[in-house]
Protein backbone atom coordinates (compact mmCIF):
# COMPACT_ATOMS: atom_id res chain seq x y z
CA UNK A 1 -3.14 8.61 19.48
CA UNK A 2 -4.18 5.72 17.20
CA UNK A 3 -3.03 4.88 13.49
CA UNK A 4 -4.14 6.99 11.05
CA UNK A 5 -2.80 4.93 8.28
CA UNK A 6 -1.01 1.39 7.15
CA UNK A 7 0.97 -0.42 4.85
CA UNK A 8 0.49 -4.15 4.03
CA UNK A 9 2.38 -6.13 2.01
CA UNK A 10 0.30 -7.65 -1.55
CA UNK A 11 1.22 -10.29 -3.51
CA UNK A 12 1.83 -7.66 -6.45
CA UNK A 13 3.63 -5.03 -3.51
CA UNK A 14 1.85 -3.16 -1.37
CA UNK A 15 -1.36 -1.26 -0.09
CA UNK A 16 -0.93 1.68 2.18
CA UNK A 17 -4.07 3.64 3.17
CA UNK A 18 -5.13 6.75 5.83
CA UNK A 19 -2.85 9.64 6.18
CA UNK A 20 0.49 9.80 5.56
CA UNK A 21 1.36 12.95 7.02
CA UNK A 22 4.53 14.66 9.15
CA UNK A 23 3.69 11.89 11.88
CA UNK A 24 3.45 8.74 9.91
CA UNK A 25 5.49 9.58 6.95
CA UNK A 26 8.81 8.02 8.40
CA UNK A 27 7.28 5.05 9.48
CA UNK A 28 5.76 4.94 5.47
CA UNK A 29 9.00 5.44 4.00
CA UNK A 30 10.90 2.84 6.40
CA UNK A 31 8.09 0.23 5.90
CA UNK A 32 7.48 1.23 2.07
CA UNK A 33 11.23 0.99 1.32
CA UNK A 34 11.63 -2.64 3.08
CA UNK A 35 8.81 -3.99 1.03
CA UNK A 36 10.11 -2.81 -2.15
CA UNK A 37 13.71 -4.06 -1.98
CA UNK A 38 12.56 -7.30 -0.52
CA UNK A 39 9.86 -7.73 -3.57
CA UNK A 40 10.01 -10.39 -5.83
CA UNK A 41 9.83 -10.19 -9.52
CA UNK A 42 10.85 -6.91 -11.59
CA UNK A 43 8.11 -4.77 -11.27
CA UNK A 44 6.30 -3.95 -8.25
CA UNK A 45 2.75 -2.09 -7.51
CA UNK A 46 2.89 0.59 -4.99
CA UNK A 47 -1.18 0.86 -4.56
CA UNK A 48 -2.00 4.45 -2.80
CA UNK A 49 -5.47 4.02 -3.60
CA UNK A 50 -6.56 4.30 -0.12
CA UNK A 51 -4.59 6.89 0.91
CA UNK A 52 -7.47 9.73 1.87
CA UNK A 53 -4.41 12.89 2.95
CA UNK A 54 -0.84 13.33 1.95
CA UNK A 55 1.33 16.20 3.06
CA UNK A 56 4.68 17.80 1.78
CA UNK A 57 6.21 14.75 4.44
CA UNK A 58 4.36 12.27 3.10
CA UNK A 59 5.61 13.51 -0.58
CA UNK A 60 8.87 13.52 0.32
CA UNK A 61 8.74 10.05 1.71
CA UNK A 62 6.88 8.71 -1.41
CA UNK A 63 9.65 10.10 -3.53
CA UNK A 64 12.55 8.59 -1.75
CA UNK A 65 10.96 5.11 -1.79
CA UNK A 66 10.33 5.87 -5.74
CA UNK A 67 14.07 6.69 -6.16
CA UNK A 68 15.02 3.68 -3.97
CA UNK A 69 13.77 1.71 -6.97
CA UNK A 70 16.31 -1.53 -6.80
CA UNK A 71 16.27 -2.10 -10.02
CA UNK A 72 12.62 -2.50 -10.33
CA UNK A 73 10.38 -1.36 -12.36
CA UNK A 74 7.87 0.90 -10.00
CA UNK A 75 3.88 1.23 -10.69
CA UNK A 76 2.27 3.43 -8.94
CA UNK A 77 -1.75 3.72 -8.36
CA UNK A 78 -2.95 6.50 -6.53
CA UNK A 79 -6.02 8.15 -4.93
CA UNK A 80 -7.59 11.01 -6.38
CA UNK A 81 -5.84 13.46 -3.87
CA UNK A 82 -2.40 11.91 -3.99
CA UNK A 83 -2.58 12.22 -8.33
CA UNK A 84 -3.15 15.55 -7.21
CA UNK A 85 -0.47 15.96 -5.60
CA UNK A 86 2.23 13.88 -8.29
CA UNK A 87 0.51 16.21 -10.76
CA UNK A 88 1.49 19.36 -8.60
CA UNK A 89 5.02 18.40 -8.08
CA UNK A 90 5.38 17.19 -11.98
CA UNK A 91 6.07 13.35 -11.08
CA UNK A 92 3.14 12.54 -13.35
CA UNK A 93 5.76 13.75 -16.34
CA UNK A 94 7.42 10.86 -16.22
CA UNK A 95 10.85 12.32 -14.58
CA UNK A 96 11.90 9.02 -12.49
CA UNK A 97 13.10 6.26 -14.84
CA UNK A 98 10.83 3.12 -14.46
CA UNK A 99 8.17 4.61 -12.49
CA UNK A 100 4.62 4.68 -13.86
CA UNK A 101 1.76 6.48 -12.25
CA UNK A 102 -1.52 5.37 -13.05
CA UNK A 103 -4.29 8.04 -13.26
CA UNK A 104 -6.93 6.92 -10.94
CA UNK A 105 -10.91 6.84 -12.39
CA UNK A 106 -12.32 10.68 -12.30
CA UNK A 107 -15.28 9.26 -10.14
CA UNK A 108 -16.07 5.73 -8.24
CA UNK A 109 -19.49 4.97 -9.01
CA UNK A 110 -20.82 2.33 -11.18
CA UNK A 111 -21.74 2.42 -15.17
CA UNK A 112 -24.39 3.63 -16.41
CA UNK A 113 -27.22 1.15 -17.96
CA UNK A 114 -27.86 1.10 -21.01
């Protein structure tokens, strides 16, 4: 069965995108945790824009990797679906100390001329 998702490392943190599901969440977690602890600077971006399906696994791994924290200073921007889901679980209240969640744009289409 191929990938459904990945994680690469950015200069500001790191990208993951695909499904993060009961079958790739571990591998998320693992991967997401090493990048933050091994980030430099205080604050690091953990970009889920292109993360198209998240399950109760893939939650669960998100939120450990948010609680890992290091000492840092977490941002996190998500994809429609996974604001969804911080919004459902009440992470978007600001509950974990240092982590920001960005709201992602309502729609991605360009402005309107004027």
């Amino acid at each position: 069965m191929p990938d459904t998702w990945g994680l690469a490392r950015t200069a500001e943190g790191l990208f993951a995108h695909g499904e993060i599901d009961l079958a790739t969440a571990d591998p998320f977690e693992e991967r997401a945790s090493e990048a933050v602890m091994k980030a430099a600077g205080s604050s690091v971006l953990i970009d889920l824009s292109g993360v198209t399906f998240m399950d109760s696994s893939g939650m669960r791994a998100l939120i450990r990797v948010l609680e890992l924290r290091s000492g840092k200073s977490l941002i996190v921007q998500p994809s429609r679906q996974v604001f969804m889901l911080l919004q459902l679980v009440a992470l978007t209240d600001g509950v974990l100390p240092n982590v920001e969640i960005l709201e992602p744009p309502l729609l991605d289409r360009p402005p309107v001329p004027d």
